[in-house]
Protein backbone atom coordinates (compact mmCIF):
# COMPACT_ATOMS: atom_id res chain seq x y z
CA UNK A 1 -16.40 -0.35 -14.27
CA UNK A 2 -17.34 1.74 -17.27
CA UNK A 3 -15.91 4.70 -19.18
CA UNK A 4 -18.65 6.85 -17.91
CA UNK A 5 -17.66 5.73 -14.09
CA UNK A 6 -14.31 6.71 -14.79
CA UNK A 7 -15.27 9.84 -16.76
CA UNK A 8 -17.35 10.68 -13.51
CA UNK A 9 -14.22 10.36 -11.39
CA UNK A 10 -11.97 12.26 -13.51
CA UNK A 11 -14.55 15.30 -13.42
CA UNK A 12 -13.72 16.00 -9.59
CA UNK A 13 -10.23 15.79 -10.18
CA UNK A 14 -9.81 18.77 -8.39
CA UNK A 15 -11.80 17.52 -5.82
CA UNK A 16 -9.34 14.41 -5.68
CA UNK A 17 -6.27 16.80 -5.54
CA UNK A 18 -7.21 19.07 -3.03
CA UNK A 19 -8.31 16.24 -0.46
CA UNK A 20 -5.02 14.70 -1.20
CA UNK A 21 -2.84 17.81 -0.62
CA UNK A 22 -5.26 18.21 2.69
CA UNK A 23 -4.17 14.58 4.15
CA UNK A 24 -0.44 15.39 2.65
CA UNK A 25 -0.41 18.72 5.40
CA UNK A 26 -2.69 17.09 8.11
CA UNK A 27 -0.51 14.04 8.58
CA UNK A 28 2.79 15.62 9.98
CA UNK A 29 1.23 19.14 10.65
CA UNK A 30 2.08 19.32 14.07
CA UNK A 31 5.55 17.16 14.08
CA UNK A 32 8.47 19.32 13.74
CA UNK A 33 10.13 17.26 11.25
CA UNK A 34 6.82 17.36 9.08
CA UNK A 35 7.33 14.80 5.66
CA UNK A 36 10.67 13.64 6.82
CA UNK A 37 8.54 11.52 8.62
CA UNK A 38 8.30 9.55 5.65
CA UNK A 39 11.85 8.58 5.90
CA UNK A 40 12.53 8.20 9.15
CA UNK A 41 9.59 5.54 9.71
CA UNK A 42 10.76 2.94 7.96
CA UNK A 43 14.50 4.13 8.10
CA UNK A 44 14.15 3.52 12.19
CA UNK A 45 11.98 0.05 12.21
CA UNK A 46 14.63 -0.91 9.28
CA UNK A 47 17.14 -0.13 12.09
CA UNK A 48 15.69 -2.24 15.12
CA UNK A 49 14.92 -5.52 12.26
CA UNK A 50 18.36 -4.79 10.87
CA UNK A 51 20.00 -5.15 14.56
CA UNK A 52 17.96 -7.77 15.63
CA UNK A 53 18.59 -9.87 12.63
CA UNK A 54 21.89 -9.37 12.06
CA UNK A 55 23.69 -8.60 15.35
CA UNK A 56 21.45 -10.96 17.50
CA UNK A 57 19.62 -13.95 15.76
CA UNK A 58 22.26 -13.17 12.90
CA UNK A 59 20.19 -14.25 9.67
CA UNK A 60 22.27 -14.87 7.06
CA UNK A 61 20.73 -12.49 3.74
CA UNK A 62 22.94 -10.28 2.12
CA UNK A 63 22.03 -6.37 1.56
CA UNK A 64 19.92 -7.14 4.60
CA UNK A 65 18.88 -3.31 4.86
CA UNK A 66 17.75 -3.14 1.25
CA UNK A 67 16.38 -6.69 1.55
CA UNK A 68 14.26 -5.10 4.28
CA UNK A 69 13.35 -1.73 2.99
CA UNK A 70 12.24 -3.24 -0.40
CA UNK A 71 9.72 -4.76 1.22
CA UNK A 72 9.08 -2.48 4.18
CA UNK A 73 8.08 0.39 1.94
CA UNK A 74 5.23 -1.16 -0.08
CA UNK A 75 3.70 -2.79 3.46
CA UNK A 76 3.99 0.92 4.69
CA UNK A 77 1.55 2.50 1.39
CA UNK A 78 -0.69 -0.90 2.13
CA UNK A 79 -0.43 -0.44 5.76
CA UNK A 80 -1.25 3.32 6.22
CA UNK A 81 -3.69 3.45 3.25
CA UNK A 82 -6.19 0.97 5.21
CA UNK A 83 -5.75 1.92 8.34
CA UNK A 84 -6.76 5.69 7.06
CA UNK A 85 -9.26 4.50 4.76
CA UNK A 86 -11.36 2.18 6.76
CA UNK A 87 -12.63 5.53 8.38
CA UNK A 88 -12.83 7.96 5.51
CA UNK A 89 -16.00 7.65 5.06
CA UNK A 90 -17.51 8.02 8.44
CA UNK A 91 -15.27 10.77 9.62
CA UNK A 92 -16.34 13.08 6.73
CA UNK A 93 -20.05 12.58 7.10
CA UNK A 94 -20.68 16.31 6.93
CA UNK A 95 -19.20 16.33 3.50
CA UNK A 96 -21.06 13.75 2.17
CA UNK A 97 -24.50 15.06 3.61
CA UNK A 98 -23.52 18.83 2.21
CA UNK A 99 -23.13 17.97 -1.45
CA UNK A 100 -23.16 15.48 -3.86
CA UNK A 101 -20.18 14.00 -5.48
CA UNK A 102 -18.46 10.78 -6.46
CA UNK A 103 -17.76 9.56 -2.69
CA UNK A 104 -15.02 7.51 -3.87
CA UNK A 105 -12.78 10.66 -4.20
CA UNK A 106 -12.77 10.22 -0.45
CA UNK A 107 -11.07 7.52 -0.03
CA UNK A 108 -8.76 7.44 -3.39
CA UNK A 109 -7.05 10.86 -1.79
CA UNK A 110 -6.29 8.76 0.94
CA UNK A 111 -4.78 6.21 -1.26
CA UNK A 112 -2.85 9.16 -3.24
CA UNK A 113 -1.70 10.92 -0.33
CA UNK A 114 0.07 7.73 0.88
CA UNK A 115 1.18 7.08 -2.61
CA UNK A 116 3.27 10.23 -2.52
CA UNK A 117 4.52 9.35 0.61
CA UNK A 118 5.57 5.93 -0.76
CA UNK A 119 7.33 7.59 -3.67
CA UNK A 120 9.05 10.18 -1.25
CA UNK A 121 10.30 6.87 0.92
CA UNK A 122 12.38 5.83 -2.68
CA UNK A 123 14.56 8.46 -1.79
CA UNK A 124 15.78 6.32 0.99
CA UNK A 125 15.66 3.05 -0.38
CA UNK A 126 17.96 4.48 -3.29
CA UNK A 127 20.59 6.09 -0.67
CA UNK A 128 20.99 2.42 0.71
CA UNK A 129 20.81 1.20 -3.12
CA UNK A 130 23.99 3.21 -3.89
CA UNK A 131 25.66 2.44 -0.54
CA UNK A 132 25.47 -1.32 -1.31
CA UNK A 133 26.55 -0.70 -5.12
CA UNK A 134 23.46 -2.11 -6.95
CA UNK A 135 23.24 0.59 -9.25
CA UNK A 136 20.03 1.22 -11.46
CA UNK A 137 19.50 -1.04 -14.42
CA UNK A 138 17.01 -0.93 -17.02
CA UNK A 139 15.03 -3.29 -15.56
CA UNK A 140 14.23 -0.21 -13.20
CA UNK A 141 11.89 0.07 -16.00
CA UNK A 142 9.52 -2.64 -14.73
CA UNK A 143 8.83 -0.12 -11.19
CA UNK A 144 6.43 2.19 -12.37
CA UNK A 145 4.45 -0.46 -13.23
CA UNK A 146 4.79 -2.73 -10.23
CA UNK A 147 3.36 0.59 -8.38
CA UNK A 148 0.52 0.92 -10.60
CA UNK A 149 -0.72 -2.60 -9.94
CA UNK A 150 0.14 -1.98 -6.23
CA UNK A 151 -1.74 1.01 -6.34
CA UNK A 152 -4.91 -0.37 -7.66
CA UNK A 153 -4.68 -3.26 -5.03
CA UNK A 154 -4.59 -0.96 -2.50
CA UNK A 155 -7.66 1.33 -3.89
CA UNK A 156 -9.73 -2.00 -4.46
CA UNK A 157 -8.93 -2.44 -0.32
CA UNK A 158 -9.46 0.33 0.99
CA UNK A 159 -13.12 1.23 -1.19
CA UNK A 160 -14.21 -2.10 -0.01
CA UNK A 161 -13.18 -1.71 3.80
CA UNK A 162 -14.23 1.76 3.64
CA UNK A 163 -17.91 0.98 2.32
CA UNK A 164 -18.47 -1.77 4.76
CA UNK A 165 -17.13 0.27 8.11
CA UNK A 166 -19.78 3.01 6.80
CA UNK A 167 -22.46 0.18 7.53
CA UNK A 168 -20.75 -2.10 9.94
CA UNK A 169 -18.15 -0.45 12.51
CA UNK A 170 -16.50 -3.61 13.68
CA UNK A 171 -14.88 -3.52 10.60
CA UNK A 172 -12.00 -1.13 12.03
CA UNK A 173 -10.97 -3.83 14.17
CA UNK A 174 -11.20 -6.59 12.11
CA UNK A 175 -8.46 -4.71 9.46
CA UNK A 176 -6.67 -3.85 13.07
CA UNK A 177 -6.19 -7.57 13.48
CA UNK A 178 -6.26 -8.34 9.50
CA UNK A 179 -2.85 -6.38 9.09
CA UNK A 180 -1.40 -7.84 12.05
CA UNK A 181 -1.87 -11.08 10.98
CA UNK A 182 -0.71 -9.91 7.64
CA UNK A 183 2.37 -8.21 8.30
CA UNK A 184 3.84 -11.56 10.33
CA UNK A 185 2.30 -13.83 7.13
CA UNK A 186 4.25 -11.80 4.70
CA UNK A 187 8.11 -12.35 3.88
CA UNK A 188 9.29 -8.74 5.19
CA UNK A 189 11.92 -9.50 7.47
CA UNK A 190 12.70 -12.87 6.31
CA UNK A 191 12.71 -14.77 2.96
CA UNK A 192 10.27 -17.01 2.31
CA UNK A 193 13.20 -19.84 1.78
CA UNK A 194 13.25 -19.63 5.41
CA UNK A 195 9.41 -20.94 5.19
CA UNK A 196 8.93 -24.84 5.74
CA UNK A 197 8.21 -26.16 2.24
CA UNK A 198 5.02 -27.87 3.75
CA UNK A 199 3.39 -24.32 4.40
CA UNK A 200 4.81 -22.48 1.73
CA UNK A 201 2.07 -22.85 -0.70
CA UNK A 202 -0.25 -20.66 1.90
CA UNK A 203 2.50 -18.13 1.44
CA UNK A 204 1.68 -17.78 -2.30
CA UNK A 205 -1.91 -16.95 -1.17
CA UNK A 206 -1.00 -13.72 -0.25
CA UNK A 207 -0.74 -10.80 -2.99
CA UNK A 208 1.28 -8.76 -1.23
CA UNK A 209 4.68 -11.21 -1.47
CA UNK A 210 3.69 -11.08 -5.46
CA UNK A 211 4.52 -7.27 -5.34
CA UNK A 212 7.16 -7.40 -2.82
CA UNK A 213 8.88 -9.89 -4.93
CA UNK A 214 8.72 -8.66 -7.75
CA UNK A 215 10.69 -5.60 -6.03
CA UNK A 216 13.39 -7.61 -5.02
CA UNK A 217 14.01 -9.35 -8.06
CA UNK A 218 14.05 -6.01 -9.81
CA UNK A 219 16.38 -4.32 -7.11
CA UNK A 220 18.23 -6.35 -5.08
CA UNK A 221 18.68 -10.13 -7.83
CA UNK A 222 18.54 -7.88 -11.02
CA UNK A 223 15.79 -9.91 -12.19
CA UNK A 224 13.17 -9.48 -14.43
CA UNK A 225 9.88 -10.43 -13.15
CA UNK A 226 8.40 -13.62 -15.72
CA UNK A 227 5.51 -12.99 -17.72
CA UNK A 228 3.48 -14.96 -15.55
CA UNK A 229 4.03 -13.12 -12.53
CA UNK A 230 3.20 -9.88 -13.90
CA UNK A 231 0.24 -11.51 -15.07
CA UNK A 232 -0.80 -12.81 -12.13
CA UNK A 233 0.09 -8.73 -10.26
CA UNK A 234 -2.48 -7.60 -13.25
CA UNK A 235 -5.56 -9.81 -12.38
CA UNK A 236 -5.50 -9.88 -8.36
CA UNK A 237 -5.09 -5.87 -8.88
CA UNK A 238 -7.70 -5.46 -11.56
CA UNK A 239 -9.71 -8.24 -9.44
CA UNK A 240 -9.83 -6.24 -6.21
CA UNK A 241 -10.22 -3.34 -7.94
CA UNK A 242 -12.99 -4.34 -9.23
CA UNK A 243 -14.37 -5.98 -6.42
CA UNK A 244 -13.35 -2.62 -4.52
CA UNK A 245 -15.48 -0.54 -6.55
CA UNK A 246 -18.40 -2.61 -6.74
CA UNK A 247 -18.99 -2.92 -2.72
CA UNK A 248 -18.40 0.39 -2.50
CA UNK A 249 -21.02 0.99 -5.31
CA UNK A 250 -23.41 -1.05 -4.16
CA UNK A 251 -23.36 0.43 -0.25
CA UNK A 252 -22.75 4.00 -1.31
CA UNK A 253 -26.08 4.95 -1.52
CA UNK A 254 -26.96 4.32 2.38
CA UNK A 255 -23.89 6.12 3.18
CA UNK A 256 -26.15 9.52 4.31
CA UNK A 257 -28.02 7.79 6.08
CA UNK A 258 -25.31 5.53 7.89
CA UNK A 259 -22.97 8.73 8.51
């Protein structure tokens, strides 16, 4: 990835912007409720796992609702992100055969558009926040970068699904299955104490609990992530970033013709 990659990015930053604003409208156009959307999402599925886990199986966590939501939000902005993505390239094959431009602008709207979304969703994480008294701290300092690295592990997903769909279309159902699988292998709804210590070390495999923990220490234990887990958040995100970009580098020149 090289400054002149980068540079070529940042040139159709308008490009970027107005595709994102575009998904922003498109998404709720037609619900009445529009953005609140957002909000209501993961306020109603936080709802159903809050009864369910606290009336009838009767879990014992406290703060169960911002337990939940802390991790409920960042699977959301992974969730919806792919799921979009994986497609963004075929479904605006008249764009790409029109005019020339960095295709990649595509499918990093996508990933902004659900970005904004995700930082809209804070609003409700911090109403339940306040109603449990954990008031902000400084080490509310550490968020913005836990999203950053979130945000580039995301991108790095979604260019590489996005690149491969473009050449093979099983690939939408294979990331239908992949976050399936993904959501049920990642400590959402339950701690991953709750894990037995024999299969625990699978758990670890999985990047996401990195981030979401790191969001519960920070909100919910007032802990400060360690050094090494914020360097471990910086290479898997720069490392499927990376990765990301170059699939999507290497196929983007048969997109045309795929499209």
């Amino acid at each position: 990835m090289s400054y002149a990659y980068i540079k070529n990015i940042y040139d159709y930053r308008d490009l970027m912007i107005s595709l994102t604003k575009k998904e922003i409208k498109i998404k709720y156009k037609s619900a009445l409720l529009g953005w609140l959307w957002s909000l209501l999402n993961p306020l109603l599925l936080m709802l159903v796992f809050s009864f369910v886990f606290t009336v009838i199986i009767k879990i014992q966590i406290d703060n169960f609702p911002v337990f939940l939501l802390s991790a409920l939000l960042p699977w959301f902005f992974l969730n919806f992100s792919l799921n979009a993505s994986v497609t963004s390239i075929v479904d605006n094959a008249s764009l790409i055969k029109k005019a020339y431009f960095p295709y990649e602008v595509i499918t990093l709207s996508i990933v902004a558009a659900n970005l904004f979304n995700f930082l809209i969703s804070q609003l409700l994480l911090f109403v339940f926040l306040v109603y449990f008294k954990l008031f902000p701290s400084w080490l509310w300092l550490y968020l913005p970068l836990i999203i950053v690295l979130q945000t580039l592990f995301i991108a790095g997903i979604c260019l590489a699904a996005a690149a491969l769909h473009t050449l093979y279309r099983d690939v939408k159902y294979i990331v239908e299955l992949l976050l399936l699988v993904w959501f049920y292998a990642t400590p959402i709804f339950y701690p991953l104490s709750f894990v037995p210590e024999n299969i625990q070390k699978f758990f670890y495999l999985n990047p996401l609990s990195l981030y979401i923990n790191a969001y519960r220490d920070i909100l919910l234990y007032a802990k400060a992530p360690s050094f090494l887990t914020l360097g471990c958040m910086c290479l898997i995100s720069l490392g499927f970033c990376a990765v990301g970009i170059a699939l999507f580098c290497r196929y983007k020149k048969f997109f045309a013709d795929f499209t």
